[in-house]
ModelCIF file with pLDDT and N, C-alpha, C, O atoms, coordinates in Angstrom:
data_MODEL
#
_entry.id   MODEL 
#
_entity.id                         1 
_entity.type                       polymer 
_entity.pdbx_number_of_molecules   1 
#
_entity_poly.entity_id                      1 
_entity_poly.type                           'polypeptide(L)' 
_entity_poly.nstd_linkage                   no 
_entity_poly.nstd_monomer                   no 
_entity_poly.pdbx_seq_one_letter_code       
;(UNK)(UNK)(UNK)(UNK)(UNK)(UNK)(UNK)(UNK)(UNK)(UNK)(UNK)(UNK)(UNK)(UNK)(UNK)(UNK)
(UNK)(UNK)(UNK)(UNK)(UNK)(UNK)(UNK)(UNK)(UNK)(UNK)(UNK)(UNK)(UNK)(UNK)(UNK)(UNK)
(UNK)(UNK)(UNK)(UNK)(UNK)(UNK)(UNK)(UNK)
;
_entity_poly.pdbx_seq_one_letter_code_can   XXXXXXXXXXXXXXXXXXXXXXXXXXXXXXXXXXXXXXXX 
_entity_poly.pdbx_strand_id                 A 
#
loop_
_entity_poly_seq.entity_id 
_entity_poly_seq.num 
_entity_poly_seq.mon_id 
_entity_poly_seq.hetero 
1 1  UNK n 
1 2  UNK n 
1 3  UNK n 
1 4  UNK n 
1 5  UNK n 
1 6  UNK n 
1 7  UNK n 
1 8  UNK n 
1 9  UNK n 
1 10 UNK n 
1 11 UNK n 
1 12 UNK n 
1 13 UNK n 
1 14 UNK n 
1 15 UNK n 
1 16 UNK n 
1 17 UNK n 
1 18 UNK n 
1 19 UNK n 
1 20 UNK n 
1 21 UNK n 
1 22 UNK n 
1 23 UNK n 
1 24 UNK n 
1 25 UNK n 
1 26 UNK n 
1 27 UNK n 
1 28 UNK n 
1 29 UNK n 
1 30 UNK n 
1 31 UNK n 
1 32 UNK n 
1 33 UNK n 
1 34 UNK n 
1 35 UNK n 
1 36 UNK n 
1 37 UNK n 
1 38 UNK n 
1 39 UNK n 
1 40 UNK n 
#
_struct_asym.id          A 
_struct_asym.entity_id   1 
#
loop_
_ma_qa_metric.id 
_ma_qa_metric.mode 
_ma_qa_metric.name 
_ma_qa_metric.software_group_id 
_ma_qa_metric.type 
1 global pLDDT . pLDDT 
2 local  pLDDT . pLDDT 
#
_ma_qa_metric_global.metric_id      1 
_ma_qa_metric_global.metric_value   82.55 
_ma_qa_metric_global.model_id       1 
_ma_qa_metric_global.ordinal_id     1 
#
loop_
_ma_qa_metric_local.label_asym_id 
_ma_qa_metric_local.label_comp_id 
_ma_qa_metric_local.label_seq_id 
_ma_qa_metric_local.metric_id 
_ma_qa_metric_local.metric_value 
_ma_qa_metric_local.model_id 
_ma_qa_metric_local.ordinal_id 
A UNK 1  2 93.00 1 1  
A UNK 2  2 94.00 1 2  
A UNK 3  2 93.00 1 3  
A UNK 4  2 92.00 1 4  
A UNK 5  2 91.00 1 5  
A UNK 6  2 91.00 1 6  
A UNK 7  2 90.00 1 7  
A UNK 8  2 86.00 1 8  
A UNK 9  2 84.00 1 9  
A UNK 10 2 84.00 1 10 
A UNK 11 2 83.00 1 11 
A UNK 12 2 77.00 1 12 
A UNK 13 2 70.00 1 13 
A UNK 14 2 63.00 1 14 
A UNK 15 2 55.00 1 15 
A UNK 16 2 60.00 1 16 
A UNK 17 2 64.00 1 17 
A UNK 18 2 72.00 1 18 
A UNK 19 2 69.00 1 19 
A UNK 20 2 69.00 1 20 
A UNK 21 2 70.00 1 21 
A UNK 22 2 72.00 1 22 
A UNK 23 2 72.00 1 23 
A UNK 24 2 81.00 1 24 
A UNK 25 2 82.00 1 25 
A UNK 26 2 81.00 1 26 
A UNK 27 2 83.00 1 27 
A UNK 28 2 87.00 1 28 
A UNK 29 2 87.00 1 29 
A UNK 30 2 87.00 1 30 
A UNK 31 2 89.00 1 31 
A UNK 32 2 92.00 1 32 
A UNK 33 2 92.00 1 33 
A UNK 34 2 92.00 1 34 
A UNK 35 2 92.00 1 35 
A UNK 36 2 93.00 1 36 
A UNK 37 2 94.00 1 37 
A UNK 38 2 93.00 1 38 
A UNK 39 2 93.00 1 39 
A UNK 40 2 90.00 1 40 
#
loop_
_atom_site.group_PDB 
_atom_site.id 
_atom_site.type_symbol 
_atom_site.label_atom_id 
_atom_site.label_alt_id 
_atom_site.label_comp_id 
_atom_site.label_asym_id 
_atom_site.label_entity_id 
_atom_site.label_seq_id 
_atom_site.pdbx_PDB_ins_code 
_atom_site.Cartn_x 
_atom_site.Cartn_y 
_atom_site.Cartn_z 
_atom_site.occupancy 
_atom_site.B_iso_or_equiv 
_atom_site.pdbx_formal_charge 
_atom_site.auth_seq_id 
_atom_site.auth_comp_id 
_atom_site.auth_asym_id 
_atom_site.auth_atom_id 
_atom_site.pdbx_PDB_model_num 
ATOM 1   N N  . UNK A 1 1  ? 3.840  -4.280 -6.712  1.00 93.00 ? 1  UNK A N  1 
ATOM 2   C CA . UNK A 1 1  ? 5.117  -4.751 -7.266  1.00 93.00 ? 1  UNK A CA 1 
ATOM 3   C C  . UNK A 1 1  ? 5.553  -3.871 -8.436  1.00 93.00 ? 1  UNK A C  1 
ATOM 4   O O  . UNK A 1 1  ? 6.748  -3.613 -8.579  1.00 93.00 ? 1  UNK A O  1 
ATOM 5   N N  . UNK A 1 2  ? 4.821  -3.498 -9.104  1.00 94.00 ? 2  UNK A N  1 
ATOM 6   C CA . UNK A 1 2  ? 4.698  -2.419 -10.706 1.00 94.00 ? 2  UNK A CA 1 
ATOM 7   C C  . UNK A 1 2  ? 5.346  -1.456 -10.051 1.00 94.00 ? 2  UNK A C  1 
ATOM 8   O O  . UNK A 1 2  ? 6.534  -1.303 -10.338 1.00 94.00 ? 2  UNK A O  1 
ATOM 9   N N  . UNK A 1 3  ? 4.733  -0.577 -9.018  1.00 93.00 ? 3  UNK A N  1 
ATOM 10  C CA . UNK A 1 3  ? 5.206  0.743  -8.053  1.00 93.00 ? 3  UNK A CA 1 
ATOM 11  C C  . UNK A 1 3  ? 6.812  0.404  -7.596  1.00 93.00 ? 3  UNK A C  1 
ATOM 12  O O  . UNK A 1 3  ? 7.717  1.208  -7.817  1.00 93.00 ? 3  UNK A O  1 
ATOM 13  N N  . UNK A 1 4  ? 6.972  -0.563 -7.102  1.00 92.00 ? 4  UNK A N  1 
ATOM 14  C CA . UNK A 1 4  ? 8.069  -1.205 -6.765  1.00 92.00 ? 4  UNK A CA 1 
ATOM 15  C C  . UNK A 1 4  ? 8.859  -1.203 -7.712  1.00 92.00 ? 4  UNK A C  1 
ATOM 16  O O  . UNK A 1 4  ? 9.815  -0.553 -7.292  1.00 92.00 ? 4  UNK A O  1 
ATOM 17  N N  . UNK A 1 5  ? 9.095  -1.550 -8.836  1.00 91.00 ? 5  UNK A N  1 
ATOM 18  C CA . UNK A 1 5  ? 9.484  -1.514 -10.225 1.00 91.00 ? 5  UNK A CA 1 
ATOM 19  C C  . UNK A 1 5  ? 9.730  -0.512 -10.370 1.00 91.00 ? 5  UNK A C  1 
ATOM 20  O O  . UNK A 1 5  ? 10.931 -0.243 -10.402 1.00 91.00 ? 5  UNK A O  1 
ATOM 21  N N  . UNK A 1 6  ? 8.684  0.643  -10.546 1.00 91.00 ? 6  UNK A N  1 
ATOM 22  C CA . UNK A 1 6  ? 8.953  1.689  -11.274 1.00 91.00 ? 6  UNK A CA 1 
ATOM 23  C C  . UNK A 1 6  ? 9.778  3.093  -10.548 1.00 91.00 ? 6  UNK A C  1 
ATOM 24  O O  . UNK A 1 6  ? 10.457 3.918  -11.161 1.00 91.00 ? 6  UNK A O  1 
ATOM 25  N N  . UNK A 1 7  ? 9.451  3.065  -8.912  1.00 90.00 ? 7  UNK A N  1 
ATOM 26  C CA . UNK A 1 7  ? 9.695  4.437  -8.062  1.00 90.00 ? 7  UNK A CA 1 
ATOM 27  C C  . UNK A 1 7  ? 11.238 3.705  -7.946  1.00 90.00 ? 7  UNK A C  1 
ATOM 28  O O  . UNK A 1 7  ? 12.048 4.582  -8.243  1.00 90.00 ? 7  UNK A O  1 
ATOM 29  N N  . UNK A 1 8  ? 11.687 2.901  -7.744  1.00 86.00 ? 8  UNK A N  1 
ATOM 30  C CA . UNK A 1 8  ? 12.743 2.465  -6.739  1.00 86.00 ? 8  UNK A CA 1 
ATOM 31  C C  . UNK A 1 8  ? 14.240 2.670  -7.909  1.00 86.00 ? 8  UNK A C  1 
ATOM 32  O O  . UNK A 1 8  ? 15.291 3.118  -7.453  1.00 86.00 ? 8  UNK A O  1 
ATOM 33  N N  . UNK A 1 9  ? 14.141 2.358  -9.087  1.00 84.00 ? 9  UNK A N  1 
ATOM 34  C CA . UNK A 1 9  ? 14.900 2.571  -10.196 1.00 84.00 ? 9  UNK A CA 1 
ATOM 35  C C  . UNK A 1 9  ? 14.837 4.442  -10.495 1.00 84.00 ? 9  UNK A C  1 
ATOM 36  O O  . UNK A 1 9  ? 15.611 5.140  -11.150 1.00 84.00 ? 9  UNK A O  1 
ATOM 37  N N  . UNK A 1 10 ? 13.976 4.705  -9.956  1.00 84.00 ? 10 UNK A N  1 
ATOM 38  C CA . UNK A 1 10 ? 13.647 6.739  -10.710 1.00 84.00 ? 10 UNK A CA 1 
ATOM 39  C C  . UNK A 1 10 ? 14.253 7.105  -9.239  1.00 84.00 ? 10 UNK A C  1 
ATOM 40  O O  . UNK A 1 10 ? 14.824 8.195  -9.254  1.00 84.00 ? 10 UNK A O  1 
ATOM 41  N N  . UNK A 1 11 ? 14.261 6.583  -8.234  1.00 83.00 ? 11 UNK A N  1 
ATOM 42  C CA . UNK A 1 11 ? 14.475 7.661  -7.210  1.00 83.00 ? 11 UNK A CA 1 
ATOM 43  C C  . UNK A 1 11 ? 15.803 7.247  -5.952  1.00 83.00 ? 11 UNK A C  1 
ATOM 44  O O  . UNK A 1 11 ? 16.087 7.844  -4.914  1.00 83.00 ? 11 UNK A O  1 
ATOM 45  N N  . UNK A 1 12 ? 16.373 6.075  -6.524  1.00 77.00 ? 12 UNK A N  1 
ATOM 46  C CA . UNK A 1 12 ? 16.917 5.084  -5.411  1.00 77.00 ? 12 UNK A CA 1 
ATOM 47  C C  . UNK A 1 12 ? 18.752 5.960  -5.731  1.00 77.00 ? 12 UNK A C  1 
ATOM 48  O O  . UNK A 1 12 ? 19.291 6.353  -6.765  1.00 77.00 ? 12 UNK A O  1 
ATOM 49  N N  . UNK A 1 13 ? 19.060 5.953  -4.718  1.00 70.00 ? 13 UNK A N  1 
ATOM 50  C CA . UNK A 1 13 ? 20.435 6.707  -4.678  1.00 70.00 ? 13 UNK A CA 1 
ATOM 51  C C  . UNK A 1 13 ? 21.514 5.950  -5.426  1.00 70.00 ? 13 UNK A C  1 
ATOM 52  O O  . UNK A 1 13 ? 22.582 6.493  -5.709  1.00 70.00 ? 13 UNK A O  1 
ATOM 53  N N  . UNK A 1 14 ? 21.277 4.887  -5.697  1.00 63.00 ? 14 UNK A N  1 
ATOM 54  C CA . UNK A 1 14 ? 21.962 4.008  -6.662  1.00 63.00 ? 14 UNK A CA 1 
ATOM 55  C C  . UNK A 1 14 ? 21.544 4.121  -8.333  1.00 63.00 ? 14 UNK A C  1 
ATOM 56  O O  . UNK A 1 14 ? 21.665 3.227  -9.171  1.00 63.00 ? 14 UNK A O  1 
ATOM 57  N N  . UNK A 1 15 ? 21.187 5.054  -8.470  1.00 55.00 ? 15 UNK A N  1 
ATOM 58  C CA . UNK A 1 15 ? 20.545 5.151  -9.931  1.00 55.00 ? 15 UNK A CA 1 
ATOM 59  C C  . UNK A 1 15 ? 21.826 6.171  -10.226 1.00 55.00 ? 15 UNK A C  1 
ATOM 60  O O  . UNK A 1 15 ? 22.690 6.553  -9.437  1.00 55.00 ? 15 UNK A O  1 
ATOM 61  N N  . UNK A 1 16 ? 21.609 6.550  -11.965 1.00 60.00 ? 16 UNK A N  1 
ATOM 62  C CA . UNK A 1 16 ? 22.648 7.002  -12.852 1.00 60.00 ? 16 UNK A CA 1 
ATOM 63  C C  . UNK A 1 16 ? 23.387 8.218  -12.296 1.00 60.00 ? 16 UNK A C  1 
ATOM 64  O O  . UNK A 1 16 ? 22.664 8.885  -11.556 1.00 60.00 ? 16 UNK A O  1 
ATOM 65  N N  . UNK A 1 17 ? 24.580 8.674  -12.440 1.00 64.00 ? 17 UNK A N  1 
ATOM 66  C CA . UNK A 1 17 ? 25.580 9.168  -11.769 1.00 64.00 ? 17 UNK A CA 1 
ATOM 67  C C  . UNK A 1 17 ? 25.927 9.880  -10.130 1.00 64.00 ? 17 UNK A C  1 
ATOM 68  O O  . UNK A 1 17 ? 25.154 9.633  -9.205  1.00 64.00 ? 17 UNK A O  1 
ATOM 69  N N  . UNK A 1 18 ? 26.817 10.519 -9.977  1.00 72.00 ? 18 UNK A N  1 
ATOM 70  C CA . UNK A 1 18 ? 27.014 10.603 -8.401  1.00 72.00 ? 18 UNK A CA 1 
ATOM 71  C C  . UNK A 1 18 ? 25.958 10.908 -7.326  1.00 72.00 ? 18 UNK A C  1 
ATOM 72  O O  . UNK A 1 18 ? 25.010 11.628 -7.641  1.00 72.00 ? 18 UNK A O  1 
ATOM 73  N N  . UNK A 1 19 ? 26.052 10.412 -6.073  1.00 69.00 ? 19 UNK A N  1 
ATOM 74  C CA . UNK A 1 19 ? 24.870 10.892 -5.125  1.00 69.00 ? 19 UNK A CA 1 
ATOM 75  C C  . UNK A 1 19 ? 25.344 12.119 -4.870  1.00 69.00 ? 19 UNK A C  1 
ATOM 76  O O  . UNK A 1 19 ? 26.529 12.426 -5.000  1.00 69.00 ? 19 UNK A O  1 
ATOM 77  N N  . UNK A 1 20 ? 24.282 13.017 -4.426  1.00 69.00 ? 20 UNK A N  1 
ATOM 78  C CA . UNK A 1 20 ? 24.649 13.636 -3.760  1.00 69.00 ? 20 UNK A CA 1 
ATOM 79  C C  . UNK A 1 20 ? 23.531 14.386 -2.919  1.00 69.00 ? 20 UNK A C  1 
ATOM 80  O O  . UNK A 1 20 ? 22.469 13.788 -3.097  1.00 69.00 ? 20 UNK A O  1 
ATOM 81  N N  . UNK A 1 21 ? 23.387 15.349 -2.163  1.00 70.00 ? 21 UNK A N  1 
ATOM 82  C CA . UNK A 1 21 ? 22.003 15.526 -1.040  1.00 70.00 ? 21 UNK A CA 1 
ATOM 83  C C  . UNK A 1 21 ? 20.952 15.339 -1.595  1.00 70.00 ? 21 UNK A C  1 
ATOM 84  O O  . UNK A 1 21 ? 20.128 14.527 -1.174  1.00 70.00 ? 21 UNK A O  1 
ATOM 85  N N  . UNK A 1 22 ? 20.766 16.133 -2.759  1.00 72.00 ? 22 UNK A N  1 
ATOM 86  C CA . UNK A 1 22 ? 19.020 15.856 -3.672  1.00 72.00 ? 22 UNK A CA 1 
ATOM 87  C C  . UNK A 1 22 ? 18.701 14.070 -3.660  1.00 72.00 ? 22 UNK A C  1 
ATOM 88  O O  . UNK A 1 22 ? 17.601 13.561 -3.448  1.00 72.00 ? 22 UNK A O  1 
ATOM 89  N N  . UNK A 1 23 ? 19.939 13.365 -3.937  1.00 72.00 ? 23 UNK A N  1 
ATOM 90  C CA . UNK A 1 23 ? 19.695 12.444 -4.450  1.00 72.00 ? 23 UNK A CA 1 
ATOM 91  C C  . UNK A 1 23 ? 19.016 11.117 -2.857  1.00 72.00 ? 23 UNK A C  1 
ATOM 92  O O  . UNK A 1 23 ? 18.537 9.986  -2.945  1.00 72.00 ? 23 UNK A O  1 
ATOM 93  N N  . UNK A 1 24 ? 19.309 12.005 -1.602  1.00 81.00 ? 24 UNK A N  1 
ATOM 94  C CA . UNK A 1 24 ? 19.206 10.693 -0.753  1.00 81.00 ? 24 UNK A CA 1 
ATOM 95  C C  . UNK A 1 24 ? 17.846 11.486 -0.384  1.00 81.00 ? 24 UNK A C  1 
ATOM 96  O O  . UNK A 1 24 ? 17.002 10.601 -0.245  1.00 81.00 ? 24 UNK A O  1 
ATOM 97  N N  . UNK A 1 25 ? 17.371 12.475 -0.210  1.00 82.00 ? 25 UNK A N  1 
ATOM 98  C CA . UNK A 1 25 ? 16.527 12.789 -0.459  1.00 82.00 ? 25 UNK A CA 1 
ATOM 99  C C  . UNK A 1 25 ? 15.055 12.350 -1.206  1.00 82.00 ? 25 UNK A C  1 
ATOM 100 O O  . UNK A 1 25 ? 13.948 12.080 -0.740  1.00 82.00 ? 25 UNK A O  1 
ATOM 101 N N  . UNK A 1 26 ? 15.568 12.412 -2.531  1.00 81.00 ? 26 UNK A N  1 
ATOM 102 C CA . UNK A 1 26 ? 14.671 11.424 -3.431  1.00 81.00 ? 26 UNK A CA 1 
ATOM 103 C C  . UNK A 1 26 ? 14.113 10.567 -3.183  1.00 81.00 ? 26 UNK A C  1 
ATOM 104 O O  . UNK A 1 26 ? 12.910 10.358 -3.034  1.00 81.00 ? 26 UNK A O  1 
ATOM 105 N N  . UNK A 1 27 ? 15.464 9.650  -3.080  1.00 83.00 ? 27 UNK A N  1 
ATOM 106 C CA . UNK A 1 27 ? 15.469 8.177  -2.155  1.00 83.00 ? 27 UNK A CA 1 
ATOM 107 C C  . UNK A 1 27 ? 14.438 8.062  -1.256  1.00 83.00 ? 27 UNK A C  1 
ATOM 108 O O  . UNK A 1 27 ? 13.496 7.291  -1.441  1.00 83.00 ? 27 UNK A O  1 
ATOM 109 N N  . UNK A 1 28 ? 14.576 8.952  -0.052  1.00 87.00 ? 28 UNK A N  1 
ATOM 110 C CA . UNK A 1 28 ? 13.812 8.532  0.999   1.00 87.00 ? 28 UNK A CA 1 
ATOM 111 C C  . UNK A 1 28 ? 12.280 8.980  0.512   1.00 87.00 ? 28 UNK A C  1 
ATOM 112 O O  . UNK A 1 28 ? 11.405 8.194  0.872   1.00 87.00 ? 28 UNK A O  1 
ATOM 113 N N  . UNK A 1 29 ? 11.947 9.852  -0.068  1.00 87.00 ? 29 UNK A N  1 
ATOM 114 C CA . UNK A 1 29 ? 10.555 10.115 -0.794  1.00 87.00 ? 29 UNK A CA 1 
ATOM 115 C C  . UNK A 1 29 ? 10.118 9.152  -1.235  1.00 87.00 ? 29 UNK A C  1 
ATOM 116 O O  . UNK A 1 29 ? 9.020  8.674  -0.950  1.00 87.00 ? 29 UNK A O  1 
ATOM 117 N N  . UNK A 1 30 ? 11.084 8.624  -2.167  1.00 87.00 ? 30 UNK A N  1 
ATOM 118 C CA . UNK A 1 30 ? 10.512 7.441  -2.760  1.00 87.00 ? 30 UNK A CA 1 
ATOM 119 C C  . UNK A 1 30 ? 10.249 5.823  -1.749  1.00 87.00 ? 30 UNK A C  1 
ATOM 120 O O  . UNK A 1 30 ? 9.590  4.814  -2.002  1.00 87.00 ? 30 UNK A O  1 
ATOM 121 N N  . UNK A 1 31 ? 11.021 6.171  -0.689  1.00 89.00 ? 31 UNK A N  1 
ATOM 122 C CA . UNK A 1 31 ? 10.647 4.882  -0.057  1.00 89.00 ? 31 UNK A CA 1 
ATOM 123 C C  . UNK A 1 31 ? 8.824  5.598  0.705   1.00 89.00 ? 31 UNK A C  1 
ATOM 124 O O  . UNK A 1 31 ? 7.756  4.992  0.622   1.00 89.00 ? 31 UNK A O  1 
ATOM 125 N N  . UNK A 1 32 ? 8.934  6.299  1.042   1.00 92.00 ? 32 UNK A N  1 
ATOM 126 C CA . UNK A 1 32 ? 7.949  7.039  2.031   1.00 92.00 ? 32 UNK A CA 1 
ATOM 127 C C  . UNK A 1 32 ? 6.453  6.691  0.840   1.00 92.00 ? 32 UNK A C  1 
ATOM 128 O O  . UNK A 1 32 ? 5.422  6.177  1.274   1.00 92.00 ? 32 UNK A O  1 
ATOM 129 N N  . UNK A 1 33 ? 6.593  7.008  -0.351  1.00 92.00 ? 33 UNK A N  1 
ATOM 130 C CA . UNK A 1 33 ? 5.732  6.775  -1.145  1.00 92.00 ? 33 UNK A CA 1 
ATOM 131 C C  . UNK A 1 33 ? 5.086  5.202  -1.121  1.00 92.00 ? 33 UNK A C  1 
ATOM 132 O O  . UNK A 1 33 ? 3.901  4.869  -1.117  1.00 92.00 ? 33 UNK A O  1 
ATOM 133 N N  . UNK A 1 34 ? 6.203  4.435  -1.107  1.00 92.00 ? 34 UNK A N  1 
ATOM 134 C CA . UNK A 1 34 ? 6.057  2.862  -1.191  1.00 92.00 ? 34 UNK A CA 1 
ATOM 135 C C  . UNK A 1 34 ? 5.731  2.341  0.166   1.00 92.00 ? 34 UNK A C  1 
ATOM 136 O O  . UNK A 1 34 ? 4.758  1.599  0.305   1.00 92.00 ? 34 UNK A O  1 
ATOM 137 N N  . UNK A 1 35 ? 6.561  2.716  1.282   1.00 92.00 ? 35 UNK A N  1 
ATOM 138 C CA . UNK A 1 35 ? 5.927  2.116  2.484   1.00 92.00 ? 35 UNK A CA 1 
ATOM 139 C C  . UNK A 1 35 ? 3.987  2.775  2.598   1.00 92.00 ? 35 UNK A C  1 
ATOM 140 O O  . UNK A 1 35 ? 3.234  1.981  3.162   1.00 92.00 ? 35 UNK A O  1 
ATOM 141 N N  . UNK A 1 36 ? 3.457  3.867  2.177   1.00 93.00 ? 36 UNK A N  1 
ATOM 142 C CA . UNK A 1 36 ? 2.562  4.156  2.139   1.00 93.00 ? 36 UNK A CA 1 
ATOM 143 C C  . UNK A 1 36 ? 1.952  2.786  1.422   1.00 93.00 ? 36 UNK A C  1 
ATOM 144 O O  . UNK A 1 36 ? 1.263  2.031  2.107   1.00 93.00 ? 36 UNK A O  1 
ATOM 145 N N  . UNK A 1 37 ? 2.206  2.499  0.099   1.00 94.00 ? 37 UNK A N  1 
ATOM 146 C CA . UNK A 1 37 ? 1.164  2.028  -0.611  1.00 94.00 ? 37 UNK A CA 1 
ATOM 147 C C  . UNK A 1 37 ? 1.584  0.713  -0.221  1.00 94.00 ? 37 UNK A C  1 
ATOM 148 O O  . UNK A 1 37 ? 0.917  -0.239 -0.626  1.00 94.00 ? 37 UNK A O  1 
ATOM 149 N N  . UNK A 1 38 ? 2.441  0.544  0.396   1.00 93.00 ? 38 UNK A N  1 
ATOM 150 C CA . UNK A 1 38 ? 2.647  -1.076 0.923   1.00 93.00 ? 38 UNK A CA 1 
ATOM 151 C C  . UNK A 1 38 ? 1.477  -1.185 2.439   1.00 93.00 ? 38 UNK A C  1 
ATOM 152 O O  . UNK A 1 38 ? 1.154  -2.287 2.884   1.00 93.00 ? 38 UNK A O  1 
ATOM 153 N N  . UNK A 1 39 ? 1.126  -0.271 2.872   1.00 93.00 ? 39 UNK A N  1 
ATOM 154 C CA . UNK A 1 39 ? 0.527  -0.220 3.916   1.00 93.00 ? 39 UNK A CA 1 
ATOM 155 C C  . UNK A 1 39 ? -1.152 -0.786 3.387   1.00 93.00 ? 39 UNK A C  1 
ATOM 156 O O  . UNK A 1 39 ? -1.724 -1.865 3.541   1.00 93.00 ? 39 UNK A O  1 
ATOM 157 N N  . UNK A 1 40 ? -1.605 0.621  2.654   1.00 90.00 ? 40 UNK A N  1 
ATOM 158 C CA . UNK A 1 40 ? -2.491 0.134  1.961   1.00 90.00 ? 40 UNK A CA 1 
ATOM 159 C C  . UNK A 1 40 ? -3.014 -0.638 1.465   1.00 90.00 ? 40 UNK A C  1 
ATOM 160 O O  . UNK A 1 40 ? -4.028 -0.379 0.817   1.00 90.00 ? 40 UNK A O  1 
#
């Protein structure tokens, strides 16, 4: 839940100013990170 907290606010395409490719990018890293440790 902490991980959840912390990756999803640093990397989520809805975070501080415009999206743009880097940013959905991020995004999906950051989900890829979390579905990992949600697996775990």
């Amino acid at each position: 839940r902490l991980a959840e907290n912390i990756v999803l606010p640093a990397t989520g395409v809805l975070g501080n100013g415009e999206p743009h490719a880097d940013s959905f990018a991020l995004d999906e890293v950051g989900c890829i990170l979390l579905s990992a440790l949600r697996d775990w």
